[in-house]
C-alpha atoms as a PDB file:
ATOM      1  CA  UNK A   1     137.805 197.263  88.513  1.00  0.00           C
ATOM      2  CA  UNK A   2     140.918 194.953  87.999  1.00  0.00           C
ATOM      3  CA  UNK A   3     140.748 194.170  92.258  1.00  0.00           C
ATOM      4  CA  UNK A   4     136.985 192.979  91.442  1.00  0.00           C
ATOM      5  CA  UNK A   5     138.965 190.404  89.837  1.00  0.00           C
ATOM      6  CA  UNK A   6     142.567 189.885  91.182  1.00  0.00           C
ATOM      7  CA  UNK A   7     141.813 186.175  92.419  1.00  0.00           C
ATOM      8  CA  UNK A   8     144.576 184.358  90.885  1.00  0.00           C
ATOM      9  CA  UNK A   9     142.627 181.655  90.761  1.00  0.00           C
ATOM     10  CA  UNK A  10     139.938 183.181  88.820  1.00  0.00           C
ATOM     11  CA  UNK A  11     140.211 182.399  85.320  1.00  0.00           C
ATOM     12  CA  UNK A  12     136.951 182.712  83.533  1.00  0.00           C
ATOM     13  CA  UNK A  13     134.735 185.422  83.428  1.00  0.00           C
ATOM     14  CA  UNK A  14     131.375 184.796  81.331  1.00  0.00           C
ATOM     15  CA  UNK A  15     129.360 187.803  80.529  1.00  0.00           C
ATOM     16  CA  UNK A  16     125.914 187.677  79.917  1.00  0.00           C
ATOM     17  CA  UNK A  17     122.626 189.124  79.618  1.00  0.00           C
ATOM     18  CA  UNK A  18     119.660 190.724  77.317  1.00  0.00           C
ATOM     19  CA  UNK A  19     120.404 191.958  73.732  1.00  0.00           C
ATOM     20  CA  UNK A  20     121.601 195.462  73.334  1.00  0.00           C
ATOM     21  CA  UNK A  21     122.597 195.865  77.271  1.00  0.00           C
ATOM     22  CA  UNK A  22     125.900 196.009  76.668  1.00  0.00           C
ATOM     23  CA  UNK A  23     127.613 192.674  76.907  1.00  0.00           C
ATOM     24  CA  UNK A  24     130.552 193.060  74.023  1.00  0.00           C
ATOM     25  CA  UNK A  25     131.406 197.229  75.097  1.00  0.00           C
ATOM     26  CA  UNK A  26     131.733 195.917  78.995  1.00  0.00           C
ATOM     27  CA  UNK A  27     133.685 192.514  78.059  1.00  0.00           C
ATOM     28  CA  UNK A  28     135.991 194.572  75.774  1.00  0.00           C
ATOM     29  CA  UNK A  29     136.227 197.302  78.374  1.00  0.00           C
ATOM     30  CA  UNK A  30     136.764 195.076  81.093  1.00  0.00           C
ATOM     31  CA  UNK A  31     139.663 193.081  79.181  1.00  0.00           C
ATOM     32  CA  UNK A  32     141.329 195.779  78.676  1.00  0.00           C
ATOM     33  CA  UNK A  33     141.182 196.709  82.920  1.00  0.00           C
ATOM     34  CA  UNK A  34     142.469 193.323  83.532  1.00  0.00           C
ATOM     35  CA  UNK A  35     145.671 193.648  80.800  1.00  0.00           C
ATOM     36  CA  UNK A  36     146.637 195.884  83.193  1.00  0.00           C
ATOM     37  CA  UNK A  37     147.938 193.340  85.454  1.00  0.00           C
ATOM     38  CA  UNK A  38     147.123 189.785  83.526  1.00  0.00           C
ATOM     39  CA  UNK A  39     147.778 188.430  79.981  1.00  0.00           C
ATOM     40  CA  UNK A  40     144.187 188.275  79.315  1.00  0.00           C
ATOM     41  CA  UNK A  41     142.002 186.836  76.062  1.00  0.00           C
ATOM     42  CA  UNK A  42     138.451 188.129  75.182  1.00  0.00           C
ATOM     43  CA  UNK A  43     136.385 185.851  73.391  1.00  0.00           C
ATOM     44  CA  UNK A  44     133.102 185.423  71.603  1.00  0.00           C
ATOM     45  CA  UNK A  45     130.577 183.128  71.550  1.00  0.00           C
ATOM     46  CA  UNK A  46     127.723 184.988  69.738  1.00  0.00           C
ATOM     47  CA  UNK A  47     126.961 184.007  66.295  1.00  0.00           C
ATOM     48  CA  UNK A  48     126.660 187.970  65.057  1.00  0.00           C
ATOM     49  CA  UNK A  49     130.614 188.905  66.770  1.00  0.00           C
ATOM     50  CA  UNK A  50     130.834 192.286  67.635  1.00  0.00           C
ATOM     51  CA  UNK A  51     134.110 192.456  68.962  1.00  0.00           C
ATOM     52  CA  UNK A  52     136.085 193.831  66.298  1.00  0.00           C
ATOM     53  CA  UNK A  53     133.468 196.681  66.156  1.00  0.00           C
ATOM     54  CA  UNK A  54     134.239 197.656  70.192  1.00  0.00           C
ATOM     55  CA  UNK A  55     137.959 197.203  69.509  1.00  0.00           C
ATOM     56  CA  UNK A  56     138.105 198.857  65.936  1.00  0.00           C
ATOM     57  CA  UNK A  57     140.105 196.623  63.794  1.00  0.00           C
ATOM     58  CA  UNK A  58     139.697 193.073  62.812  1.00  0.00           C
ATOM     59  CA  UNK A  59     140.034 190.156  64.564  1.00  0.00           C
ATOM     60  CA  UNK A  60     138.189 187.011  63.070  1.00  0.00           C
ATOM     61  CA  UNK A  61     138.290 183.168  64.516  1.00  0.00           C
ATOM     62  CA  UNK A  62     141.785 183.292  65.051  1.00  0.00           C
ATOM     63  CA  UNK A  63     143.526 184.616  68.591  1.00  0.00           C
ATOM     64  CA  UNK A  64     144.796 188.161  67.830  1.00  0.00           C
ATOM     65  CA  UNK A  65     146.505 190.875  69.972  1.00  0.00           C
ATOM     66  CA  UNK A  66     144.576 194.019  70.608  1.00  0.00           C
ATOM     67  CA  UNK A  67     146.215 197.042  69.212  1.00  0.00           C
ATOM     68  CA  UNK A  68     147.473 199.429  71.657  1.00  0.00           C
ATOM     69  CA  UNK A  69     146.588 197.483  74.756  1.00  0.00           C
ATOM     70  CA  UNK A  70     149.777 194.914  75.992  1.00  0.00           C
ATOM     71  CA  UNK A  71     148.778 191.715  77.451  1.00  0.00           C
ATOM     72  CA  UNK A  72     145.178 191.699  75.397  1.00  0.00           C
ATOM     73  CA  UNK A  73     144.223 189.382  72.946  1.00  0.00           C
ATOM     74  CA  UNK A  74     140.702 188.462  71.179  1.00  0.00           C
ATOM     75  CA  UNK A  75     138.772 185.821  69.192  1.00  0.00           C
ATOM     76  CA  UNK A  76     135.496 185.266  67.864  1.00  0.00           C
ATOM     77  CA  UNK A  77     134.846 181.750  67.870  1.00  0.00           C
ATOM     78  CA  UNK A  78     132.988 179.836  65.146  1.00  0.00           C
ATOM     79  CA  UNK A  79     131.761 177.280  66.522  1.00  0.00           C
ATOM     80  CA  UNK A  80     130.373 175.572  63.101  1.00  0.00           C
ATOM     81  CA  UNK A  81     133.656 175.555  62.184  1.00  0.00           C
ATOM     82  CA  UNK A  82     134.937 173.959  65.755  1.00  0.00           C
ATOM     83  CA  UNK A  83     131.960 171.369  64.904  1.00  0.00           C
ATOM     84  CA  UNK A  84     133.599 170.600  61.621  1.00  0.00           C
ATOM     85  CA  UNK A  85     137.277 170.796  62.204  1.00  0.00           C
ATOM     86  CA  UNK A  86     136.032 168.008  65.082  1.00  0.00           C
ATOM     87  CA  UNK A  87     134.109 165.932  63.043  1.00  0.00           C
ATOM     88  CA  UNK A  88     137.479 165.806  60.662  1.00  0.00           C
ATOM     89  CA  UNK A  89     139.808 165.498  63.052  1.00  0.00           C
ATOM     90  CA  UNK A  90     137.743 161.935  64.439  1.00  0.00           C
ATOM     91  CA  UNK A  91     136.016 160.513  61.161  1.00  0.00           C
ATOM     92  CA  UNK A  92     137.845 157.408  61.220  1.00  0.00           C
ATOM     93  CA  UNK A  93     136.978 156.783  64.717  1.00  0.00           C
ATOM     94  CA  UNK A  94     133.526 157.763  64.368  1.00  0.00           C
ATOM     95  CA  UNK A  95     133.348 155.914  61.461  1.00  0.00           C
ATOM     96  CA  UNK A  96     134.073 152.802  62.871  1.00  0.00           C
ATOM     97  CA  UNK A  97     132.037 153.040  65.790  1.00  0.00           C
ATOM     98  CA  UNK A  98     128.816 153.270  63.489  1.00  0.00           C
ATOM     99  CA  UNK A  99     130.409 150.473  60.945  1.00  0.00           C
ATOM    100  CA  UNK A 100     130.542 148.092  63.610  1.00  0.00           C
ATOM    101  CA  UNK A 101     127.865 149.310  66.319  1.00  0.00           C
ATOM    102  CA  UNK A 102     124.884 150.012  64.235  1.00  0.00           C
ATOM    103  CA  UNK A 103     123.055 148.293  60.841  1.00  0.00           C
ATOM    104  CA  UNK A 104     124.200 151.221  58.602  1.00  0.00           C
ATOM    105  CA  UNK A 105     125.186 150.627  55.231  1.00  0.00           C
ATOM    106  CA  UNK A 106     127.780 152.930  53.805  1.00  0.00           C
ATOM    107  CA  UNK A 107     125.722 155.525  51.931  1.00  0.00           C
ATOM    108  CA  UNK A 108     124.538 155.873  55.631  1.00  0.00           C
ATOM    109  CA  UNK A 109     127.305 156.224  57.457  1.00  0.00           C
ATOM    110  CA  UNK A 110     128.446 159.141  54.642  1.00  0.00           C
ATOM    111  CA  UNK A 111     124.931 160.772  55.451  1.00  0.00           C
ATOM    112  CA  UNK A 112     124.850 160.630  59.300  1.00  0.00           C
ATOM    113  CA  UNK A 113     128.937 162.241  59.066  1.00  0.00           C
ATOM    114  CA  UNK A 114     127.362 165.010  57.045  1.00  0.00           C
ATOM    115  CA  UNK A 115     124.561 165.619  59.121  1.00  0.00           C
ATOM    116  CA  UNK A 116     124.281 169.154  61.380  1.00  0.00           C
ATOM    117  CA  UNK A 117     123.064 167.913  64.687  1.00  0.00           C
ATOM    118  CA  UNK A 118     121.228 170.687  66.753  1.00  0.00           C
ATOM    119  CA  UNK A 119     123.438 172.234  69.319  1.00  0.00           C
ATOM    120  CA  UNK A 120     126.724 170.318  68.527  1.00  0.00           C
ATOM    121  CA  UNK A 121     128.709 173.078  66.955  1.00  0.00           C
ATOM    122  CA  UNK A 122     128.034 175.363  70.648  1.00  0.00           C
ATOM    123  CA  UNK A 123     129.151 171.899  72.203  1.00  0.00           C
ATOM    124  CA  UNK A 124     132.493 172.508  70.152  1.00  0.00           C
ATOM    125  CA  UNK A 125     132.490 176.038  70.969  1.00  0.00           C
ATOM    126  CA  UNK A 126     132.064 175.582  74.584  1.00  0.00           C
ATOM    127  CA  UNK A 127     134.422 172.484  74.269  1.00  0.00           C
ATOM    128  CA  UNK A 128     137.156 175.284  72.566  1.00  0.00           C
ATOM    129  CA  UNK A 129     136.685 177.847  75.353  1.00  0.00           C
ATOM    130  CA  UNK A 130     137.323 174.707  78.038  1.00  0.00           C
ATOM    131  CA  UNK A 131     140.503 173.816  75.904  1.00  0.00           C
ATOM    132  CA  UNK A 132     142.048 177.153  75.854  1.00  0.00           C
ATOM    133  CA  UNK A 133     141.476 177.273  79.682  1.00  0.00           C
ATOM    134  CA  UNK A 134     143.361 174.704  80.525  1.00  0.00           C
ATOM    135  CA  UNK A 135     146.320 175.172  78.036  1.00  0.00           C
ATOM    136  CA  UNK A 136     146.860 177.916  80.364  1.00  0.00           C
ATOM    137  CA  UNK A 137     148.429 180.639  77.691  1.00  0.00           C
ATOM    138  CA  UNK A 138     146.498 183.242  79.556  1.00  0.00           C
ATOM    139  CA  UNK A 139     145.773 184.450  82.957  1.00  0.00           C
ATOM    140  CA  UNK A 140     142.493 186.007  82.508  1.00  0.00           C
ATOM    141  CA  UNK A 141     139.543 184.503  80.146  1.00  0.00           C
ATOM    142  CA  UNK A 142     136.795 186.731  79.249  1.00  0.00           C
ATOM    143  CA  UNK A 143     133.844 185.200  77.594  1.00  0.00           C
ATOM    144  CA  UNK A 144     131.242 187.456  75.414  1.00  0.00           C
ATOM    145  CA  UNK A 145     128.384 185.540  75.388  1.00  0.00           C
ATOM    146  CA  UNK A 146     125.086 185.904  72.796  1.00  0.00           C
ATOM    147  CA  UNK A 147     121.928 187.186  74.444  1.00  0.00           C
ATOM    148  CA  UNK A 148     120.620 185.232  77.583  1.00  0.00           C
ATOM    149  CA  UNK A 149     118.783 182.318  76.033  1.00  0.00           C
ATOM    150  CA  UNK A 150     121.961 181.320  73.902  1.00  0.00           C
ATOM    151  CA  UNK A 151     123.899 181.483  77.225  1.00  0.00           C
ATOM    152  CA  UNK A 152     121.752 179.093  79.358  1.00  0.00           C
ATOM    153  CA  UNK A 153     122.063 177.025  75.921  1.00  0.00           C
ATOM    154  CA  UNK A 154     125.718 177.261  76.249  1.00  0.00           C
ATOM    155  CA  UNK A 155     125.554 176.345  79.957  1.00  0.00           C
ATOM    156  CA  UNK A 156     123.437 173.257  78.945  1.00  0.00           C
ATOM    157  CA  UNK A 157     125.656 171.979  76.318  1.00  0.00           C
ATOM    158  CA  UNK A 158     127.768 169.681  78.922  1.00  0.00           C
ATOM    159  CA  UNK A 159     124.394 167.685  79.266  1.00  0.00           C
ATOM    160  CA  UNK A 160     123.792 167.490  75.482  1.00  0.00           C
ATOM    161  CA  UNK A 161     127.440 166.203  74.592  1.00  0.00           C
ATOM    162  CA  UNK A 162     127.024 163.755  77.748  1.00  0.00           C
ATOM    163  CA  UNK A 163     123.976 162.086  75.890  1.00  0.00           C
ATOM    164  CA  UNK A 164     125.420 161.934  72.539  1.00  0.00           C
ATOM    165  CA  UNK A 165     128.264 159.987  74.265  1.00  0.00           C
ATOM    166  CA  UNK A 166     125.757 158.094  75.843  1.00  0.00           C
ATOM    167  CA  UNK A 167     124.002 157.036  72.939  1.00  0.00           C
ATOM    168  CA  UNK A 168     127.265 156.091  70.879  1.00  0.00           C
ATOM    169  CA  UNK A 169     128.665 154.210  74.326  1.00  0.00           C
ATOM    170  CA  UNK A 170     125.244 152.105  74.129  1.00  0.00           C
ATOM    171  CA  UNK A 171     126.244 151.162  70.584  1.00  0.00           C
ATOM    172  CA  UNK A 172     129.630 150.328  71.128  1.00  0.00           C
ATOM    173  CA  UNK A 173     128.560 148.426  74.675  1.00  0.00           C
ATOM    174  CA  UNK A 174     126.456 145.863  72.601  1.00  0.00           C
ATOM    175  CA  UNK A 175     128.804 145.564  69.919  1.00  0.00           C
ATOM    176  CA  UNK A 176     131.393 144.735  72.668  1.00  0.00           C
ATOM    177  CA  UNK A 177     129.317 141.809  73.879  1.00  0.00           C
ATOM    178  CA  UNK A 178     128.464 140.527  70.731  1.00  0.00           C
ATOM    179  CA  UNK A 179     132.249 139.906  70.089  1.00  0.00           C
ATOM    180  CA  UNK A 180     132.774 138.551  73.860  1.00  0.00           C
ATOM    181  CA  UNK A 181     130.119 136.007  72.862  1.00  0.00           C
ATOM    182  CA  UNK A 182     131.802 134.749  69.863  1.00  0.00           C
ATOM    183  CA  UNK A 183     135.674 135.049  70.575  1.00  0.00           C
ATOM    184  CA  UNK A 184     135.791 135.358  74.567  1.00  0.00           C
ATOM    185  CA  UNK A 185     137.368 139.067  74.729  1.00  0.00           C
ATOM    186  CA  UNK A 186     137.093 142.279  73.631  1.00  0.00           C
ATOM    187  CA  UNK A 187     140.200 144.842  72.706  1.00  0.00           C
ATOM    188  CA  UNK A 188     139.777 148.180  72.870  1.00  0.00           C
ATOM    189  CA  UNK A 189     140.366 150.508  69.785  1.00  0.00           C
ATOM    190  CA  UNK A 190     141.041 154.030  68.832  1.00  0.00           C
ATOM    191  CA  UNK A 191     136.693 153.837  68.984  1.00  0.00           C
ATOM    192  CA  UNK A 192     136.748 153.444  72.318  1.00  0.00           C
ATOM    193  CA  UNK A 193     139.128 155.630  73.286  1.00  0.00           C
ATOM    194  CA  UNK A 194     137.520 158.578  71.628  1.00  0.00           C
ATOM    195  CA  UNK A 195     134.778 158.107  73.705  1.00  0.00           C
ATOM    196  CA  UNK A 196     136.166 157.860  77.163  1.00  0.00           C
ATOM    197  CA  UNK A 197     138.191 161.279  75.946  1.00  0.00           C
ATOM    198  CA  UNK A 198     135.048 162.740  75.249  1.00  0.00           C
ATOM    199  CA  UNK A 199     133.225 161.383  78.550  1.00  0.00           C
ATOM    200  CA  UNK A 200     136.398 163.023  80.440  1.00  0.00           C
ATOM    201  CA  UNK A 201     135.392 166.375  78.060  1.00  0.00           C
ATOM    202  CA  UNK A 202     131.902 166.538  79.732  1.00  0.00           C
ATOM    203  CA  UNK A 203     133.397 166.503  83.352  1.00  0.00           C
ATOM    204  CA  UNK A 204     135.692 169.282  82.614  1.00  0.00           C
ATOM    205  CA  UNK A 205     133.921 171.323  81.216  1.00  0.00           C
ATOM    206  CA  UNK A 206     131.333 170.906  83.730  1.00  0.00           C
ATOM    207  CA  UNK A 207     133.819 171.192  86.735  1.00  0.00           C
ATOM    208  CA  UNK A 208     135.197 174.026  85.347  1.00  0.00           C
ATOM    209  CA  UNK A 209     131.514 175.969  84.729  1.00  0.00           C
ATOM    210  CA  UNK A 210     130.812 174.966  88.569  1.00  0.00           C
ATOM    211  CA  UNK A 211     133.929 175.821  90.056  1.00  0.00           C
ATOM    212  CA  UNK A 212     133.174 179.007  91.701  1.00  0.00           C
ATOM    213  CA  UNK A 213     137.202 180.023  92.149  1.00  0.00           C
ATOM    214  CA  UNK A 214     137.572 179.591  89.261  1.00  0.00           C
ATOM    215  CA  UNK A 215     134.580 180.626  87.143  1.00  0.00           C
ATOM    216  CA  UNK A 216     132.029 183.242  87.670  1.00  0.00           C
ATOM    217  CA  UNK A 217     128.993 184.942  85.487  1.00  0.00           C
ATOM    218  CA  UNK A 218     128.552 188.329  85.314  1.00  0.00           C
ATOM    219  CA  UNK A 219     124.906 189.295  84.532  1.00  0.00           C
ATOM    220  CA  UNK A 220     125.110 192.582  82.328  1.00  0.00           C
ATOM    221  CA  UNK A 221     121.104 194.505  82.911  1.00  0.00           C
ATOM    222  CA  UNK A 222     120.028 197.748  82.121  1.00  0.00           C
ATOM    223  CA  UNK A 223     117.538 199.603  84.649  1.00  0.00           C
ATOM    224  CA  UNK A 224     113.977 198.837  82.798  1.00  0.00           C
ATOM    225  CA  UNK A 225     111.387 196.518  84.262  1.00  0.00           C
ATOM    226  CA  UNK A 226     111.647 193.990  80.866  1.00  0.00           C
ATOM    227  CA  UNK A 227     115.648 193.783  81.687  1.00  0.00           C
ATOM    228  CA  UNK A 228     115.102 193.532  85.283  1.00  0.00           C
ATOM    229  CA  UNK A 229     112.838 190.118  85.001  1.00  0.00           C
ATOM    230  CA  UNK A 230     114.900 188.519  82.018  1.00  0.00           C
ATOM    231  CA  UNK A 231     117.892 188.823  84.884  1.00  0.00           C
ATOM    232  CA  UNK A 232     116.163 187.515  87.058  1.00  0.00           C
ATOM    233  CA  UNK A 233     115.582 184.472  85.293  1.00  0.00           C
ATOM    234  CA  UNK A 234     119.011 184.274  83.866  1.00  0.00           C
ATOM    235  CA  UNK A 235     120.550 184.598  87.690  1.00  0.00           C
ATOM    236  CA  UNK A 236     117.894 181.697  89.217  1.00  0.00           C
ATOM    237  CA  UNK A 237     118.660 179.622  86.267  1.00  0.00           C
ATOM    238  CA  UNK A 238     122.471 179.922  86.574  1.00  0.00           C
ATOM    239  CA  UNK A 239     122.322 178.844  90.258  1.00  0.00           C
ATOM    240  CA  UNK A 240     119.930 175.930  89.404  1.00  0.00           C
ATOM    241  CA  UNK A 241     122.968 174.849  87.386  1.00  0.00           C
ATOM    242  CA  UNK A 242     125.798 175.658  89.878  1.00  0.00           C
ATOM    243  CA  UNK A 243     127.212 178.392  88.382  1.00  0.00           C
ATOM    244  CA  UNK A 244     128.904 181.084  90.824  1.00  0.00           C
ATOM    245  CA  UNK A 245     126.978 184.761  90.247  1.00  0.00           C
ATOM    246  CA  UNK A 246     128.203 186.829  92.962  1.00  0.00           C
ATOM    247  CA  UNK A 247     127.807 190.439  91.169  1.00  0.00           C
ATOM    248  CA  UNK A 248     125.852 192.218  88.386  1.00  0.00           C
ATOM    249  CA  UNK A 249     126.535 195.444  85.931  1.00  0.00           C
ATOM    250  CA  UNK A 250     123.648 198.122  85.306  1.00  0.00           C
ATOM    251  CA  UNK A 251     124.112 199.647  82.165  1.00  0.00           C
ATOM    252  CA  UNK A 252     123.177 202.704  80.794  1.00  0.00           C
ATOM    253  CA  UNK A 253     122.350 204.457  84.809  1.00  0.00           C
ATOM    254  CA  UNK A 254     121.563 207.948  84.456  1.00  0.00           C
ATOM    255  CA  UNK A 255     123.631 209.660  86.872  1.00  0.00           C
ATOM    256  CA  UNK A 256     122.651 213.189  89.159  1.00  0.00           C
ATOM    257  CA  UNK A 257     125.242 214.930  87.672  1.00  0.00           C
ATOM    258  CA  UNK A 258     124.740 213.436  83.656  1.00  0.00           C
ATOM    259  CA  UNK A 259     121.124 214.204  83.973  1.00  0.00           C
ATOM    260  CA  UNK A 260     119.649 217.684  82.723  1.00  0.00           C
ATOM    261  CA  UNK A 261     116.037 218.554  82.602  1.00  0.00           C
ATOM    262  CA  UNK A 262     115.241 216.917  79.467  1.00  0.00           C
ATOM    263  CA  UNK A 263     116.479 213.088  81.630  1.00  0.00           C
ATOM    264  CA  UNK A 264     115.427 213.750  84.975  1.00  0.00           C
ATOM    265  CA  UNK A 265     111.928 212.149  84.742  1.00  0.00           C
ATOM    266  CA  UNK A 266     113.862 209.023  82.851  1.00  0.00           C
ATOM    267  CA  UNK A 267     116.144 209.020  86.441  1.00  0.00           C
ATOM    268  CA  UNK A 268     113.425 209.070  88.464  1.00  0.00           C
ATOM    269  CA  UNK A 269     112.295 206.057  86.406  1.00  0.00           C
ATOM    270  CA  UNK A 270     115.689 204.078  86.628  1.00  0.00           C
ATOM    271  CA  UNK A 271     115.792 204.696  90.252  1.00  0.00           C
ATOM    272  CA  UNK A 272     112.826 202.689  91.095  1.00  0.00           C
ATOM    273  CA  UNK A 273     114.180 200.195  89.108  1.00  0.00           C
ATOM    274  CA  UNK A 274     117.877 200.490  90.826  1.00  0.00           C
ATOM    275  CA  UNK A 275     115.981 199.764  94.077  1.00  0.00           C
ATOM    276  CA  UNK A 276     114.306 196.463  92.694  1.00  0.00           C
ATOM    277  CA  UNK A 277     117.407 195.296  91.189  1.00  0.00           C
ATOM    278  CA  UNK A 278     119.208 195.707  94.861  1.00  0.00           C
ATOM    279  CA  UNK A 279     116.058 194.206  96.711  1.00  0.00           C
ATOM    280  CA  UNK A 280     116.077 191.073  93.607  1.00  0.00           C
ATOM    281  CA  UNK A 281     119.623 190.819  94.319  1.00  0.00           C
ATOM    282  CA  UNK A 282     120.720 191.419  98.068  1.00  0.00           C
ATOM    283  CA  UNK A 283     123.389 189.215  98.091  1.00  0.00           C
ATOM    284  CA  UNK A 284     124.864 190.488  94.702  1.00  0.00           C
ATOM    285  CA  UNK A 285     127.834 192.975  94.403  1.00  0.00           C
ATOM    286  CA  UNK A 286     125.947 195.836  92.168  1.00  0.00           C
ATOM    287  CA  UNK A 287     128.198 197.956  89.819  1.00  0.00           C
ATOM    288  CA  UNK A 288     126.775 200.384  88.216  1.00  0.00           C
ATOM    289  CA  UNK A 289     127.678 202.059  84.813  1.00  0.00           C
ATOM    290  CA  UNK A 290     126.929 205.559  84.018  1.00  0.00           C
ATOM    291  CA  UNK A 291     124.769 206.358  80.034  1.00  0.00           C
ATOM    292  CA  UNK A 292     127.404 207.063  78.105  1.00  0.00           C
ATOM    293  CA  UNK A 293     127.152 210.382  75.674  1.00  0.00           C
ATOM    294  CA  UNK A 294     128.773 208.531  72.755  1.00  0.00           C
ATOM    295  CA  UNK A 295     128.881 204.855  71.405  1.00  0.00           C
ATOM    296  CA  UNK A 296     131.768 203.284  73.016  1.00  0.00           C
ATOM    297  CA  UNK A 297     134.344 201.793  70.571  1.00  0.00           C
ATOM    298  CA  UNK A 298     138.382 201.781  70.373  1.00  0.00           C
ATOM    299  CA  UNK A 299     140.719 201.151  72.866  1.00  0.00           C
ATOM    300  CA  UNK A 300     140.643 204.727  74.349  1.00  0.00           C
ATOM    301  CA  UNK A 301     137.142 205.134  74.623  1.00  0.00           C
ATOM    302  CA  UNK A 302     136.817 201.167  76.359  1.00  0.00           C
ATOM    303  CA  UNK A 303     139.355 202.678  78.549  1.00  0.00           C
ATOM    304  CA  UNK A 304     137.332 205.615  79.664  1.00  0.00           C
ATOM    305  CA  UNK A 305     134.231 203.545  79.947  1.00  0.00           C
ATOM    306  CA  UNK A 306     135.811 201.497  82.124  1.00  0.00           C
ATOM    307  CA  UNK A 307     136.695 203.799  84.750  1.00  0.00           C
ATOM    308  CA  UNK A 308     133.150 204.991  85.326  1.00  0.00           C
ATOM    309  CA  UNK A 309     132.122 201.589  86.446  1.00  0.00           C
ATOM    310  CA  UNK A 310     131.196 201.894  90.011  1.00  0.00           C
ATOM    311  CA  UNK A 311     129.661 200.001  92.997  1.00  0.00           C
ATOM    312  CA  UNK A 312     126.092 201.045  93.337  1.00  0.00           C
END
C-alpha cells in the first residue's frame, strides 16, 4: 500500500465517504503503512473523533505519537476551538476594522466578537490542516474526514472565508475613502494587514486542495447500492471543485475464500455491486478490502488490516 503513495510530492491524503464505511479504521490503518517509510500525521476533522478508539489510547486536540508505531503521530482537531483561539489571537484587529468601518456602537462590537458564525470554526479547521502542511514537520498528512456531506462542506469552506473577507474588505474600502476625502491619504494598519493575510489564506488553501501532486481524495464505499450512489455524488462533486480522485476503497468485500454458506448469497449480492462500482468508476484505481471477522482497533490489528487491502 505505501507505493500507492510514495510520490514525494504527495502530501495530503483526505479520506472520505458515507458513515460507518470505514473512514477512521482505513485512515489509521493506512498511517500506519506509510510510517513505514514517512514521518506521517493522522488527523481528524469529524466532530464525534474516533481516532483514539482505532489506535487504543488517547490522543485529544493536541499532536501525539502513536504508541508502538515510529514515525506516526495523530490529532483530532477542534475546530471550535481553532475558531476561538483565532478570534483571540486578532480581536484588536478585528475590532478596529468594525470601530471604524461600520456604525456599531460598542455593546455591538462586544456582541458581533461573541457571535458563532455558521461554518467558521471548519474554516479554522481547514485553515489548521493548511497550516500544518506547509510547516512541513511531516512527510505524509492523512486527513479523517466526517461523513460525506461534512466533507464537501469542508471542501467549500475556501469560498465561505473568501466572502467573509469580502464583506469586511468592502467595509474597510469605504472607510479608506472616506479618510482620502478628508486628509488626502490613507495608511495602512495592522486592519488591513489582517485581511490581505487572510485573502492570501483562501488561495492556499485552495491551491493546495486543487493541486493534484500534491493532494488527493480517497473515496472510502462499501458494496451496497445506497453507498454506491452517495459515492457517486461525492466523486462528481469533488471534480466539479478540482479536487484530484484517482482511486477508491471498498470496504467490507466478502471474499471466495471468507465466504461460507451462510454469506454466499450476500457475495453474490456485493458482486453485482463490485461490477457497478468498476463500470461508475473506469478511470479509478479500485482497492478492495476484505469483511473483517473482528472490529479493527490497536496498532496490530490496523496493521493486519492493512495488508489485506488489495487492487480489485
Amino acid at each position: 500500500m505505501t507505493t500507492l503513495f510514495s510520490n514525494p510530492d504527495l502530501r495530503l491524503v483526505i479520506v472520505g465517504g458515507k458513515g460507518g464505511v470505514g473512514k477512521t479504521t482505513f485512515s489509521s490503518a493506512l498511517g500506519i503503512s506509510l510510517a513505514e517509510t514517512f514521518k506521517t500525521l493522522v488527523v481528524s476533522t469529524d466532530p464525534a473523533h474516533s481516532l483514539s478508539d482505532s489506535f487504543e489510547q488517547p490522543i485529544g486536540d493536541r499532536i501525539a505519537p502513536i504508541d508502538g508505531v515510529k514515525n506516526l503521530f495523530a490529532f483530532e482537531l477542534n475546530a471550535e476551538r481553532a475558531f476561538r483561539e483565532f478570534m483571540n489571537t486578532h480581536d484588536a484587529d478585528l475590532r478596529r476594522i468594525l470601530d471604524s468601518s461600520t456604525y456599531l456602537d460598542q455593546s455591538d462590537v462586544d456582541m458581533f466578537m461573541q457571535l458563532a458564525m455558521p461554518g467558521m470554526d471548519e474554516v479554522m479547521g481547514l485553515k489548521t490542516v493548511a497550516d500544518l502542511v506547509e510547516q512541513n514537520h511531516y512527510d505524509k498528512y492523512i486527513i479523517d474526514t466526517a461523513p460525506t456531506g461534512h466533507a464537501l462542506r469542508l471542501l467549500s469552506m475556501p469560498d465561505l472565508l473568501d466572502a467573509w473577507v469580502k464583506v469586511l474588505a468592502q467595509l474597510r474600502w469605504k472607510y479608506r475613502k472616506v479618510v482620502e476625502t478628508f486628509s488626502g491619504s490613507y495608511s495602512p494598519d495592522s486592519g488591513d494587514d489582517l485581511l490581505l493575510s487572510l485573502k492570501k489564506t483562501v488561495k492556499r488553501i485552495e491551491a493546495l486542495l486543487k493541486d493534484p501532486t500534491r493532494c488527493e481524495f480517497l473515496p472510502i464505499t462499501i458494496p451496497t447500492q445506497m453507498a454506491l450512489a452517495e459515492t457517486e455524488r461525492l466523486v462528481n462533486s469533488l471534480w466539479k471543485y478540482g479536487v484530484s480522485v484517482k482511486r477508491l476503497a471498498v470496504n467490507n468485500v466478502l471474499t471466495a475464500s471468507g465466504a461460507d454458506a451462510v454469506f454466499i448469497e450476500k457475495r453474490r449480492e456485493q458482486q453485482t455491486y463490485l461490477k457497478q462500482i468498476s463500470a461508475a468508476f473506469p478511470t479509478l484505481e479500485k482497492l478492495q478490502i476484505p469483511m473483517q471477522a473482528s472490529e479493527v482497533k490497536g496498532v496490530q490489528k490496523l496493521r493486519a488490516f492493512m495488508a489485506t487491502v488489495a487492487p480489485i
